[in-house]
N, C-alpha and C. Protein backbone atom coordinates (compact mmCIF):
# COMPACT_ATOMS: atom_id res chain seq x y z
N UNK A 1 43.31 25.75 11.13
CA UNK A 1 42.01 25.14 10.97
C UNK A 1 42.17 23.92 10.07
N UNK A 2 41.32 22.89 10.05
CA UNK A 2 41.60 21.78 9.77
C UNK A 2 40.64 21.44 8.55
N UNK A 3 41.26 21.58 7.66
CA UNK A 3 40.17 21.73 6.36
C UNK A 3 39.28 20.92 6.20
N UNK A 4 39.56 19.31 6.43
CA UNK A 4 38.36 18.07 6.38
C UNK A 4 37.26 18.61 7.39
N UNK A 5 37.69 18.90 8.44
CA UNK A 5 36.75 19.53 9.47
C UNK A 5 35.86 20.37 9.13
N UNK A 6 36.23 21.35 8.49
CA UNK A 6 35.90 22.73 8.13
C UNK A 6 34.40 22.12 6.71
N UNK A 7 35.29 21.74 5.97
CA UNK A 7 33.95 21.23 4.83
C UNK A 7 32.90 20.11 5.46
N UNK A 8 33.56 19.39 6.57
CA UNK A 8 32.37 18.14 7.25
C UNK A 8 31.44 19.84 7.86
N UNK A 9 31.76 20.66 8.33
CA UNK A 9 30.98 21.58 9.36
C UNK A 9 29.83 22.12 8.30
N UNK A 10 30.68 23.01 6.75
CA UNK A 10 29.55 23.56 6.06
C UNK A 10 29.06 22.57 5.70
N UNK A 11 28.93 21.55 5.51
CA UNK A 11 27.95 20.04 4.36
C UNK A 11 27.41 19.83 5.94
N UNK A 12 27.49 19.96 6.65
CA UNK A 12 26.30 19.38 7.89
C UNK A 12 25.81 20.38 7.68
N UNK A 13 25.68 21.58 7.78
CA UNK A 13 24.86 23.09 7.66
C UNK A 13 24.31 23.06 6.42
N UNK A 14 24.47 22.71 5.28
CA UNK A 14 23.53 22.90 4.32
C UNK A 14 22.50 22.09 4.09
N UNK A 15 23.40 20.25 4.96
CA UNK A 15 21.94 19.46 5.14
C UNK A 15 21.26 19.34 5.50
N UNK A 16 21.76 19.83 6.83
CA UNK A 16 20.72 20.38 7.96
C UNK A 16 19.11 21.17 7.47
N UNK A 17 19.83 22.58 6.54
CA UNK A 17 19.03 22.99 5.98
C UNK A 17 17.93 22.41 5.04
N UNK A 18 18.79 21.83 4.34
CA UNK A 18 17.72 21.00 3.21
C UNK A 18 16.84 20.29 4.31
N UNK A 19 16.91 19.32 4.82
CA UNK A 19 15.96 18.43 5.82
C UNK A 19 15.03 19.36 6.38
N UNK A 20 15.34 20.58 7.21
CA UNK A 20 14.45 21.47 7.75
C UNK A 20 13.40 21.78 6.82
N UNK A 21 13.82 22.35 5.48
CA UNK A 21 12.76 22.96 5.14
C UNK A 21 12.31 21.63 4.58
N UNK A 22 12.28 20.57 3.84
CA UNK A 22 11.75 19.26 3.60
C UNK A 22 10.74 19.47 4.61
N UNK A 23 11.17 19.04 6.05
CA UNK A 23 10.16 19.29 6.82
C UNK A 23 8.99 19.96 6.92
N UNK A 24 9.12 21.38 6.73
CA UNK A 24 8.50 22.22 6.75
C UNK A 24 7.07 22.24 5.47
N UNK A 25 7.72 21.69 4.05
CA UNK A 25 6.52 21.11 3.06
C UNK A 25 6.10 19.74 3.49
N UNK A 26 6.20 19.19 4.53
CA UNK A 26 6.10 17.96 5.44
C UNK A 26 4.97 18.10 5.99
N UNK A 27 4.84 19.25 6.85
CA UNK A 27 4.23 19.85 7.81
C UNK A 27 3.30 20.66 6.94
N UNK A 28 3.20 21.39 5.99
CA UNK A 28 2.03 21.97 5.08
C UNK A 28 1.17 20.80 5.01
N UNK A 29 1.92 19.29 4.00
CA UNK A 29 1.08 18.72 3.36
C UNK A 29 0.32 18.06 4.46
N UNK A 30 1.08 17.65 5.57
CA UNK A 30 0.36 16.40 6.95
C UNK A 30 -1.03 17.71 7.04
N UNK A 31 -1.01 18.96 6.86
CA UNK A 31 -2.39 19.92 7.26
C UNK A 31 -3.16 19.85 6.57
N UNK A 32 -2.84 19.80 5.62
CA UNK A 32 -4.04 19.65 4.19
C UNK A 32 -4.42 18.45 4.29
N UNK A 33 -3.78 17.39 4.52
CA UNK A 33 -4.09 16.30 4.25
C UNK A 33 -4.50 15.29 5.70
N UNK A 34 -4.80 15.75 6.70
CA UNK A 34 -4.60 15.49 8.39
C UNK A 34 -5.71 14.47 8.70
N UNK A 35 -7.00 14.04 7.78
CA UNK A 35 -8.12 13.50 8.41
C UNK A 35 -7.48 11.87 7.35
N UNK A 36 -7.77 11.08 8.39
CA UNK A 36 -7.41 9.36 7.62
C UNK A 36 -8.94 9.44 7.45
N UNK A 37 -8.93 8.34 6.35
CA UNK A 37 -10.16 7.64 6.13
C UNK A 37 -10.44 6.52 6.94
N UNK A 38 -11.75 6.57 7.66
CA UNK A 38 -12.32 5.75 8.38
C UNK A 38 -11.57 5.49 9.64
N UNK A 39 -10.60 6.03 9.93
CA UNK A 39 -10.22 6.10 11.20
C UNK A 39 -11.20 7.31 12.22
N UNK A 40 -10.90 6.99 13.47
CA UNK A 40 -11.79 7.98 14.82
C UNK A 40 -10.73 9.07 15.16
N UNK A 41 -9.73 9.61 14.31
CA UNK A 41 -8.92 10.97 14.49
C UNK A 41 -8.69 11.12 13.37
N UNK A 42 -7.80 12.46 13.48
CA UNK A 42 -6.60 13.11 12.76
C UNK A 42 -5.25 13.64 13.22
N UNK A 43 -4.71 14.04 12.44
CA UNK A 43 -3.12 14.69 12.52
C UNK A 43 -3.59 16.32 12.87
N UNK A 44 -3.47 16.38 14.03
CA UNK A 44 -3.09 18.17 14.71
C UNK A 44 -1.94 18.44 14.02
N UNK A 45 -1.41 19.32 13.35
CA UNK A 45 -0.15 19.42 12.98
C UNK A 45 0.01 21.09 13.17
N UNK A 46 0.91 21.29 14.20
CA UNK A 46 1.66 22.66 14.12
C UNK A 46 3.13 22.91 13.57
N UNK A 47 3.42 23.62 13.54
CA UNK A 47 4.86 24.04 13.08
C UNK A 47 6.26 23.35 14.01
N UNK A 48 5.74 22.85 15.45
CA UNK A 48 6.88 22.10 15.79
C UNK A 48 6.23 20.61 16.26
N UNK A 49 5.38 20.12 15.93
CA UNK A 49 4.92 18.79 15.85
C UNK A 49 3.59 18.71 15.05
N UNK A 50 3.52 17.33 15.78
CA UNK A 50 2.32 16.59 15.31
C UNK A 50 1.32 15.74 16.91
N UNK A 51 0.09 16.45 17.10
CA UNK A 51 -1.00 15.47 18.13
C UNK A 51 -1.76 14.54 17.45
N UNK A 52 -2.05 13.51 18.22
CA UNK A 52 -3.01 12.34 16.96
C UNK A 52 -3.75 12.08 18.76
N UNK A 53 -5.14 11.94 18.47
CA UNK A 53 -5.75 11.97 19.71
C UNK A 53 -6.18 10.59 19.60
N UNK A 54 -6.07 9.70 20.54
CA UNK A 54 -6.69 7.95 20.54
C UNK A 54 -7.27 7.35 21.99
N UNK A 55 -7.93 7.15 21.82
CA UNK A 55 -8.85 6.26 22.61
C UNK A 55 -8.77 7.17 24.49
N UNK A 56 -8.61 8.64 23.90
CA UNK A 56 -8.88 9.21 25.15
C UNK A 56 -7.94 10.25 25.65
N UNK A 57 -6.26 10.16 24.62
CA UNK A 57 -5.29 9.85 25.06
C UNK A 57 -4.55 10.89 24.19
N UNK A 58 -3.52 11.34 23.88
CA UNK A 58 -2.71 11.89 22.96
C UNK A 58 -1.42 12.09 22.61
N UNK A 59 -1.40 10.92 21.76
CA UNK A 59 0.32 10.99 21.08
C UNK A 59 0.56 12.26 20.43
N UNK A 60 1.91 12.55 21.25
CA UNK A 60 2.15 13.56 20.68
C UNK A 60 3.88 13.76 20.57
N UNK A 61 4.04 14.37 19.23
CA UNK A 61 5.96 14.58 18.51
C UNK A 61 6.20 15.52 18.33
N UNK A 62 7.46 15.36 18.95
CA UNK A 62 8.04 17.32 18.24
C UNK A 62 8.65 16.94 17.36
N UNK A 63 9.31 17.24 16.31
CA UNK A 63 10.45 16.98 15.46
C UNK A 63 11.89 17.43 15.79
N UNK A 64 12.42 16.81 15.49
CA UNK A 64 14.07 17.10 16.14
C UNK A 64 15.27 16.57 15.02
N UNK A 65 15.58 17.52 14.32
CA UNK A 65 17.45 17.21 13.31
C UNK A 65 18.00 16.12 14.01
N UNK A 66 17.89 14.59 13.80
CA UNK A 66 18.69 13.69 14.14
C UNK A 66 20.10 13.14 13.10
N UNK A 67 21.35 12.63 13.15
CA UNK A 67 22.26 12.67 12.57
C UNK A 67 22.48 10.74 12.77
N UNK A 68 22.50 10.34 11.52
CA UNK A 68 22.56 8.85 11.45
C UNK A 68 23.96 8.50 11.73
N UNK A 69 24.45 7.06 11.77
CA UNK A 69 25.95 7.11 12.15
C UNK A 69 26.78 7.02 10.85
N UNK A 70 26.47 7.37 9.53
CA UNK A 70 27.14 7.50 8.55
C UNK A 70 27.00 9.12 8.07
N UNK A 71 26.07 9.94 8.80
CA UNK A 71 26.45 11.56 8.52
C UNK A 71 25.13 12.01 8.08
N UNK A 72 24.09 11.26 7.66
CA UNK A 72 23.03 11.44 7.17
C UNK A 72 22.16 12.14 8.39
N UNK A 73 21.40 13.32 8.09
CA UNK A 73 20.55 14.17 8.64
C UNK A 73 19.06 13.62 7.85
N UNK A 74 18.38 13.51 9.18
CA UNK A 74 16.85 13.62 9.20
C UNK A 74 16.38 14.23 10.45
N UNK A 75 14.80 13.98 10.26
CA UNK A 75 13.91 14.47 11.03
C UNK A 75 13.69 13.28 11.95
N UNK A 76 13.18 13.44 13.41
CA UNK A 76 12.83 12.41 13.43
C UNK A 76 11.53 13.05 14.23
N UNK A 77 10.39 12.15 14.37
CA UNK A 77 9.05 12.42 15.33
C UNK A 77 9.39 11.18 16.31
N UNK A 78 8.71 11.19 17.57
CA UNK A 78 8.70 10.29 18.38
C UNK A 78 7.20 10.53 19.44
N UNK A 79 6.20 10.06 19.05
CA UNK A 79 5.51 10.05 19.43
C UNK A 79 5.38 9.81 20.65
N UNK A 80 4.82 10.13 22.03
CA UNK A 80 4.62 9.50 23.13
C UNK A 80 3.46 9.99 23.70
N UNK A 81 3.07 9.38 25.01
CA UNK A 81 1.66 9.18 25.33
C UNK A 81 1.88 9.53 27.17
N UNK A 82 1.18 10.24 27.41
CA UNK A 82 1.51 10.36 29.11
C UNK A 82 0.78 9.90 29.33
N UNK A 83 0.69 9.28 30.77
CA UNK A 83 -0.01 8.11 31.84
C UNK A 83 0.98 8.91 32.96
N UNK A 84 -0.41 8.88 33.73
CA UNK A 84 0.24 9.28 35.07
C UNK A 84 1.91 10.39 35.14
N UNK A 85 2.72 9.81 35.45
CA UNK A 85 3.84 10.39 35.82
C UNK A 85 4.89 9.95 34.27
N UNK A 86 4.47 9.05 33.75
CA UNK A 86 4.95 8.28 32.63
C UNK A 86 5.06 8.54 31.52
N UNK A 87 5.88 8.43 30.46
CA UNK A 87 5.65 8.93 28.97
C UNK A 87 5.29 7.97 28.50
N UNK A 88 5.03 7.24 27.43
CA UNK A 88 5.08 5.92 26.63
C UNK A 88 5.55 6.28 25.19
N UNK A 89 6.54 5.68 24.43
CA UNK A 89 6.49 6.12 23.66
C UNK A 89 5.68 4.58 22.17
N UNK A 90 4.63 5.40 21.45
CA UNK A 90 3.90 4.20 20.82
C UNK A 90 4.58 4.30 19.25
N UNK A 91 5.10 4.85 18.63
CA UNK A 91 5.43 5.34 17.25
C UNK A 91 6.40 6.56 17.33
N UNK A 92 7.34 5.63 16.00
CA UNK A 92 8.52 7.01 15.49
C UNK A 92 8.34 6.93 14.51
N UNK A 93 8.84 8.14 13.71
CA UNK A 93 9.10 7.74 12.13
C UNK A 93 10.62 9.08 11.83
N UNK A 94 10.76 8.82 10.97
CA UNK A 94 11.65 9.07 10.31
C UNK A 94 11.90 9.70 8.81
N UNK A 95 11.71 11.54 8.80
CA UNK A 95 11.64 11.98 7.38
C UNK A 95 13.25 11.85 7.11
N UNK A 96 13.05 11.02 5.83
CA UNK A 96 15.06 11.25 4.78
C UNK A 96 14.86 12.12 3.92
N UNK A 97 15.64 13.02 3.19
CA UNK A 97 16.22 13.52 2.13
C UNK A 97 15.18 13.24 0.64
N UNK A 98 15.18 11.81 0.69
CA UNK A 98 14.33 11.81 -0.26
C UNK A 98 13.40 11.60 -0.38
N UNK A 99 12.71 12.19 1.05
CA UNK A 99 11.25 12.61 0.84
C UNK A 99 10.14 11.19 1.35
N UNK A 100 10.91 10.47 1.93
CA UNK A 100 10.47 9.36 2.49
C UNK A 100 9.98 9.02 4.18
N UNK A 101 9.02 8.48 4.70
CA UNK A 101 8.98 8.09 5.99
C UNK A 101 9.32 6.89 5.99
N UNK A 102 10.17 6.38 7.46
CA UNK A 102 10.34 5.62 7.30
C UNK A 102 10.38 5.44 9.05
N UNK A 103 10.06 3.52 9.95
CA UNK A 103 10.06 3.25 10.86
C UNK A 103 11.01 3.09 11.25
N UNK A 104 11.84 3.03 11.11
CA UNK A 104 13.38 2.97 11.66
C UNK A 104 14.53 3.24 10.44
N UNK A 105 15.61 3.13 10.80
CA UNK A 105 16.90 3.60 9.97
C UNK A 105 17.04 2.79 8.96
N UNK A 106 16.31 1.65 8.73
CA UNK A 106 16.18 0.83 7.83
C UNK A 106 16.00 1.17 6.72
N UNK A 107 16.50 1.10 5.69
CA UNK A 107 15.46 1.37 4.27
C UNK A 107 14.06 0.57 3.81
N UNK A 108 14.60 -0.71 4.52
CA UNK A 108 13.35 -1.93 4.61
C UNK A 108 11.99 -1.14 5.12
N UNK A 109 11.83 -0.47 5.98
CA UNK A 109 10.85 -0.09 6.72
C UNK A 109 10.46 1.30 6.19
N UNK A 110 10.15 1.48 5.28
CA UNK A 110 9.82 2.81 4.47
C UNK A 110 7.75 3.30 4.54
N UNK A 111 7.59 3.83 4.83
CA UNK A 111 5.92 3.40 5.20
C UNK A 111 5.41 4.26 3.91
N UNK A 112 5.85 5.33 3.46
CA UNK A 112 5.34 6.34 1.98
C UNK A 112 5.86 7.62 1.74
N UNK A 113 5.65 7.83 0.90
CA UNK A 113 6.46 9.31 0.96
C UNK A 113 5.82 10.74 1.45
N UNK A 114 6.44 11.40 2.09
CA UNK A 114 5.75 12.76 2.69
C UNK A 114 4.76 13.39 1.95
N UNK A 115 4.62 13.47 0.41
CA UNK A 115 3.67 13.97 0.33
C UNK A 115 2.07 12.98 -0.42
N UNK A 116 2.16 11.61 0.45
CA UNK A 116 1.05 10.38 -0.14
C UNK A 116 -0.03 11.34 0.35
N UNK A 117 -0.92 10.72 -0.77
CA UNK A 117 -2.63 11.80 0.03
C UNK A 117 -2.87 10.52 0.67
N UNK A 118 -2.34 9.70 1.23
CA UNK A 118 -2.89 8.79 2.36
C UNK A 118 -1.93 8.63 4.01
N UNK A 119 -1.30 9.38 3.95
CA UNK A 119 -0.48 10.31 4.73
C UNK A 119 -0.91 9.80 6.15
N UNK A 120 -1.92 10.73 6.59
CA UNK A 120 -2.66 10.70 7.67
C UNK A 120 -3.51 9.11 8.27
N UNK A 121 -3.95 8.43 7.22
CA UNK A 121 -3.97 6.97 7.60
C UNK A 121 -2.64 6.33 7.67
N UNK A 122 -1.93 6.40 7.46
CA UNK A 122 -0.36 5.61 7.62
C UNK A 122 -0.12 5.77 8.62
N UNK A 123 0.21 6.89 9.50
CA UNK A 123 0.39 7.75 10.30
C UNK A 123 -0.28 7.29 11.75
N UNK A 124 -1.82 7.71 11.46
CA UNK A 124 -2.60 7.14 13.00
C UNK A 124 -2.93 6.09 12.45
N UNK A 125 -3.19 4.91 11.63
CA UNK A 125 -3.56 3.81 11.75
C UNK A 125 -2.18 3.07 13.00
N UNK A 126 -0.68 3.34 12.65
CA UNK A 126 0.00 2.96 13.29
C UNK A 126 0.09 3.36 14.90
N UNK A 127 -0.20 5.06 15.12
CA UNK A 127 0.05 5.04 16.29
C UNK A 127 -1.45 4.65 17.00
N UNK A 128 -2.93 4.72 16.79
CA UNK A 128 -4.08 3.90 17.12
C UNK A 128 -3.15 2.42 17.77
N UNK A 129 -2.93 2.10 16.30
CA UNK A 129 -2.59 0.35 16.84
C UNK A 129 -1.74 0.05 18.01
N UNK A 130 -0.79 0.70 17.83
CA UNK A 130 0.06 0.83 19.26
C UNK A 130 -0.09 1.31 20.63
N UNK A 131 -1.04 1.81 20.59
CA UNK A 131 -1.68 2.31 21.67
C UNK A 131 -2.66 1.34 22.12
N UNK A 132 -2.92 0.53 21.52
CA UNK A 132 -4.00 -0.37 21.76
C UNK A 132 -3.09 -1.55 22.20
N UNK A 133 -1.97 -1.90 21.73
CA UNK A 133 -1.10 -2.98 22.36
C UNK A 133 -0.34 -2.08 23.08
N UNK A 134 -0.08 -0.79 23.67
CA UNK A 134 0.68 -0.84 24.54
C UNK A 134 0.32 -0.67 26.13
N UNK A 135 0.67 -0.59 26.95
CA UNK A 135 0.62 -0.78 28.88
C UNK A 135 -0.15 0.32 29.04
N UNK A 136 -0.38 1.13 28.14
CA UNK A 136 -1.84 2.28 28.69
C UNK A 136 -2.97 1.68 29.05
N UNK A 137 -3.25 0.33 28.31
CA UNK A 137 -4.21 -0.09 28.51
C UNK A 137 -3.93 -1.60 30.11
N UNK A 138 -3.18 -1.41 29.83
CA UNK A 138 -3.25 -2.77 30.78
C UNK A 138 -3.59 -2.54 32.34
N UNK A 139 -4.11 -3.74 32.73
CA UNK A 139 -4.43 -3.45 34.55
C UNK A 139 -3.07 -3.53 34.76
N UNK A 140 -3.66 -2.60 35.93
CA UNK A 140 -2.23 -2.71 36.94
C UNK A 140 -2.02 -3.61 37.69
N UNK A 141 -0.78 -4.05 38.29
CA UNK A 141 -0.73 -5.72 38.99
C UNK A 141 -1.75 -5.13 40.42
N UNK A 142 -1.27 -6.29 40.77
CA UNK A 142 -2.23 -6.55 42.18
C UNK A 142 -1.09 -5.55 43.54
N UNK A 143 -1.68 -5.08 44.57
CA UNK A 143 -0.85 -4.78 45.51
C UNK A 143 -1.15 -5.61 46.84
N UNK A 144 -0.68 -5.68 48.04
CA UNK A 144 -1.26 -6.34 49.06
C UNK A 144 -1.70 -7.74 48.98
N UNK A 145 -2.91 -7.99 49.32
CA UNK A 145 -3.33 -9.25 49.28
C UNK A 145 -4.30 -9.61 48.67
């Protein structure tokens, strides 16, 4: 057995762990805390996602253990939207280690930390907006003549 191997296997298993349950006080606080201010929804939040209902429509994420390309374990959500036969996807985010969301792998793009009591506006203000610029809404081209 190949010892570097062997310690990369338990340190992915314990981070794994840590991130999960992170998650999991992730998922308490998004419940308590699920209605934005002055927005027209909230955060549905069950134990393996999150629904945010918009303009008719419903983004909806499971969470899934994603592995960055330097070894780093997070969560990730990926919101998407069905149309017809279609998914769309309008919003991701990204729980890290230290307790942060963030829009992409960036550190630049950090939106607040999992447990902001403004949570739920961060959250659907972004996926609202995206849904509003994305092809759910658009006519469909022309067919025929």
């Amino acid at each position: 057995m190949n010892d570097r191997v062997f310690l990369e296997i338990v340190n992915a298993e314990n981070s794994i762990d840590t991130i999960r349950k992170l998650n999991v006080k992730f998922l308490e606080f998004a419940r308590e805390h699920s209605t934005p201010e002055r927005l027209p929804t909230k955060l549905e939040v069950t134990d393996e996602g999150i629904t945010v209902h918009c303009f008719g429509h419903n983004a909806e994420a499971k969470h899934r253990v994603v592995r960055t390309g330097d070894g780093e374990f997070l969560i990730e959500y990926v919101f998407l939207v069905a149309q017809d036969e279609d998914r769309h996807e309008v919003f991701r985010f990204y729980l890290t280690t230290d307790g942060g969301l963030y829009e992409s792998l960036e550190p630049s793009s950090r939106i607040c930390d999992f447990n902001n009591q403004y949570l739920a506006k961060h959250i659907c203000f972004r996926i609202l907006s995206s849904v509003l610029k994305s092809s759910i809404f658009a006519p469909l081209p022309k067919t025929g003549h």
